[in-house]
Protein backbone atom coordinates (compact mmCIF):
# COMPACT_ATOMS: atom_id res chain seq x y z
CA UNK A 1 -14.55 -8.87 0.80
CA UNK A 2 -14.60 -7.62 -2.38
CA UNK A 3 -18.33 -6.35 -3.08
CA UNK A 4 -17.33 -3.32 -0.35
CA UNK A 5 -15.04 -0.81 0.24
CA UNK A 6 -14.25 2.57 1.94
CA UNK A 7 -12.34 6.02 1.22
CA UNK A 8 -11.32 8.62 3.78
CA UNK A 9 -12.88 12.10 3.16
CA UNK A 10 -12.57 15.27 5.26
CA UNK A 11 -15.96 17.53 5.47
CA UNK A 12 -15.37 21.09 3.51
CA UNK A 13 -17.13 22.70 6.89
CA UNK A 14 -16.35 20.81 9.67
CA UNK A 15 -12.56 19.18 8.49
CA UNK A 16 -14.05 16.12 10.09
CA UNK A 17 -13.21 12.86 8.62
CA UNK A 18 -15.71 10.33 7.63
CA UNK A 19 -16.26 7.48 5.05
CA UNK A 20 -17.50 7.17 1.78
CA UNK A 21 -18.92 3.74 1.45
CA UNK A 22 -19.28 1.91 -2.09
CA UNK A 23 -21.54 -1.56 -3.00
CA UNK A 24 -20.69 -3.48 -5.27
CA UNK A 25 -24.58 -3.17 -6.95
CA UNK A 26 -25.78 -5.14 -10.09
CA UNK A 27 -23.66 -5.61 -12.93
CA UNK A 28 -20.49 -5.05 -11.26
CA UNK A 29 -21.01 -1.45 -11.20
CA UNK A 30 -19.82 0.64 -8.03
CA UNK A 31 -22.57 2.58 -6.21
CA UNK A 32 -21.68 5.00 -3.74
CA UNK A 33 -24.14 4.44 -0.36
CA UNK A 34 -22.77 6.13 2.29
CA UNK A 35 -20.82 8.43 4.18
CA UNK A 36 -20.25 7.34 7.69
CA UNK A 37 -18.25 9.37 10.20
CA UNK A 38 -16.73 6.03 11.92
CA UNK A 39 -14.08 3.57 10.15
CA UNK A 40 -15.19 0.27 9.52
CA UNK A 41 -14.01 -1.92 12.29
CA UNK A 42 -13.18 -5.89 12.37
CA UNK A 43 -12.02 -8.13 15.15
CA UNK A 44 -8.88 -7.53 14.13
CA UNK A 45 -9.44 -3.10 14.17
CA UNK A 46 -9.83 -1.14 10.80
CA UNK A 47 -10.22 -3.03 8.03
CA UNK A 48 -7.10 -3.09 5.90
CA UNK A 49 -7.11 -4.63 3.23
CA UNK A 50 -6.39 -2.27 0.15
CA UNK A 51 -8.07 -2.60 -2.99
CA UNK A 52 -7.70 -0.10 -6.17
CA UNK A 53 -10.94 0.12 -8.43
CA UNK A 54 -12.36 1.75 -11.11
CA UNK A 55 -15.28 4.07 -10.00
CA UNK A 56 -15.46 5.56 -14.02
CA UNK A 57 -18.97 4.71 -14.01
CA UNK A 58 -19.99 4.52 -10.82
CA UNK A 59 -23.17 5.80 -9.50
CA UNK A 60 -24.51 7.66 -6.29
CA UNK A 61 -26.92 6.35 -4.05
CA UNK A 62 -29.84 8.51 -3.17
CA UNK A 63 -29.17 7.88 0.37
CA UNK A 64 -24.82 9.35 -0.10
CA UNK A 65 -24.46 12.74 1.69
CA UNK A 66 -21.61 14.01 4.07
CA UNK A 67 -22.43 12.88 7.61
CA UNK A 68 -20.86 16.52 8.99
CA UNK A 69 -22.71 18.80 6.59
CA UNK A 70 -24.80 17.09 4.28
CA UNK A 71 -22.92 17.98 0.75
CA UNK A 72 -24.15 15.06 -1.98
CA UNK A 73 -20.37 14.99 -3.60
CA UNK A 74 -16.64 15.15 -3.06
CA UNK A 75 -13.67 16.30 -4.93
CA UNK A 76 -10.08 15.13 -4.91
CA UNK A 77 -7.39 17.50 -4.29
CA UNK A 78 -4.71 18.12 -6.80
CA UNK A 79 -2.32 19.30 -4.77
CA UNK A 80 -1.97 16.29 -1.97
CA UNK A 81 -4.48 13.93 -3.57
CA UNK A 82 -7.04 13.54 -0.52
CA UNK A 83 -10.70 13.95 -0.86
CA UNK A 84 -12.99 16.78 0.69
CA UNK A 85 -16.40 17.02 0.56
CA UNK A 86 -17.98 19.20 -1.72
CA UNK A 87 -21.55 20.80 -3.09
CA UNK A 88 -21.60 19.59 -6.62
CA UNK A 89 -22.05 22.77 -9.26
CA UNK A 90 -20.32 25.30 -7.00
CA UNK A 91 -16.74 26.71 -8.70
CA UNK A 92 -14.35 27.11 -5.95
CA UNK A 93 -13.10 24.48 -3.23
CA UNK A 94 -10.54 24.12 -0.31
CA UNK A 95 -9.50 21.37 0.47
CA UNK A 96 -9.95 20.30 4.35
CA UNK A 97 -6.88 18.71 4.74
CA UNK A 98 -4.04 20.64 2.97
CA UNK A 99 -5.79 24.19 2.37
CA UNK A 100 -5.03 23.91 -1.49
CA UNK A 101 -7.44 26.10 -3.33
CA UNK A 102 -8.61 25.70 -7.06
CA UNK A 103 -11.35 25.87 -9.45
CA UNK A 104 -13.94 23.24 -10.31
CA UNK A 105 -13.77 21.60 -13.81
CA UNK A 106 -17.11 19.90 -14.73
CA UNK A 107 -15.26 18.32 -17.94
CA UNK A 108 -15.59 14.31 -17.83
CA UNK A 109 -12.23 14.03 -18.86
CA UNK A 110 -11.88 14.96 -15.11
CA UNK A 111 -13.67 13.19 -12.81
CA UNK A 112 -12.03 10.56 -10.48
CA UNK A 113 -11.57 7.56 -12.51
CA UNK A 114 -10.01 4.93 -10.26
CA UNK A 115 -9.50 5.19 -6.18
CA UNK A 116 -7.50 3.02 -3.73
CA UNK A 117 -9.48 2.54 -0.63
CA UNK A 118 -10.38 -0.42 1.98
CA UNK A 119 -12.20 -3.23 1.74
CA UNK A 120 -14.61 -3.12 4.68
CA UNK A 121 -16.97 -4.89 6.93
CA UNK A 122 -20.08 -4.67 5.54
CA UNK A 123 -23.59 -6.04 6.71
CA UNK A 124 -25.43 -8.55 4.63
């Protein structure tokens, strides 16, 4: 399926992990829906199939917030590369899976430009 897919996130508070789903919406453009605290599951178990895509221009859904907490945005560590949930305009983060600390840099030279994540099970 490729108008669907999935990345692993831990929640900032909670170090839960959950899913941030992305439609394929019109145009071709990415739009991020969901966060879902489940994997997507198949017949077959989690859906597997790994897809890398370019979420440049990508927009957010009004309906995307952490399922733990409720934060509208995520950041990618740059110390072990996972993602963490995040309140977007705050300075600071930790990231929920490694600890790594760092600062916030709202230049768009460095936001998340492309992503490798699963392609799931989607309905209609």
């Amino acid at each position: 399926m490729d108008n669907l897919f999935f990345l692993e996130a831990k929640c900032m508070h909670t170090k839960s992990t959950f899913y941030i789903r992305f439609d394929k919406a019109a145009g071709g453009v990415w739009c991020q829906t969901y966060g879902v605290k489940f994997a997507p599951q198949s017949t077959t178990g989690v859906a597997s199939n790994k897809m890398s895509v370019d979420i440049s221009k990508s927009t957010v859904g009004p309906q995307y917030k952490c399922p733990h907490c409720g934060n509208e945005s995520y950041v990618k560590c740059g110390s072990c590369g996972k993602l963490t949930c995040f309140n977007y305009g705050d300075k600071n983060f930790s990231c929920a899976h490694c600890g790594h600390t760092g600062t916030i840099s709202y230049d768009k030279d460095n936001y998340i430009k492309t992503m490798e994540g699963n392609s799931g099970i989607g309905q209609g």
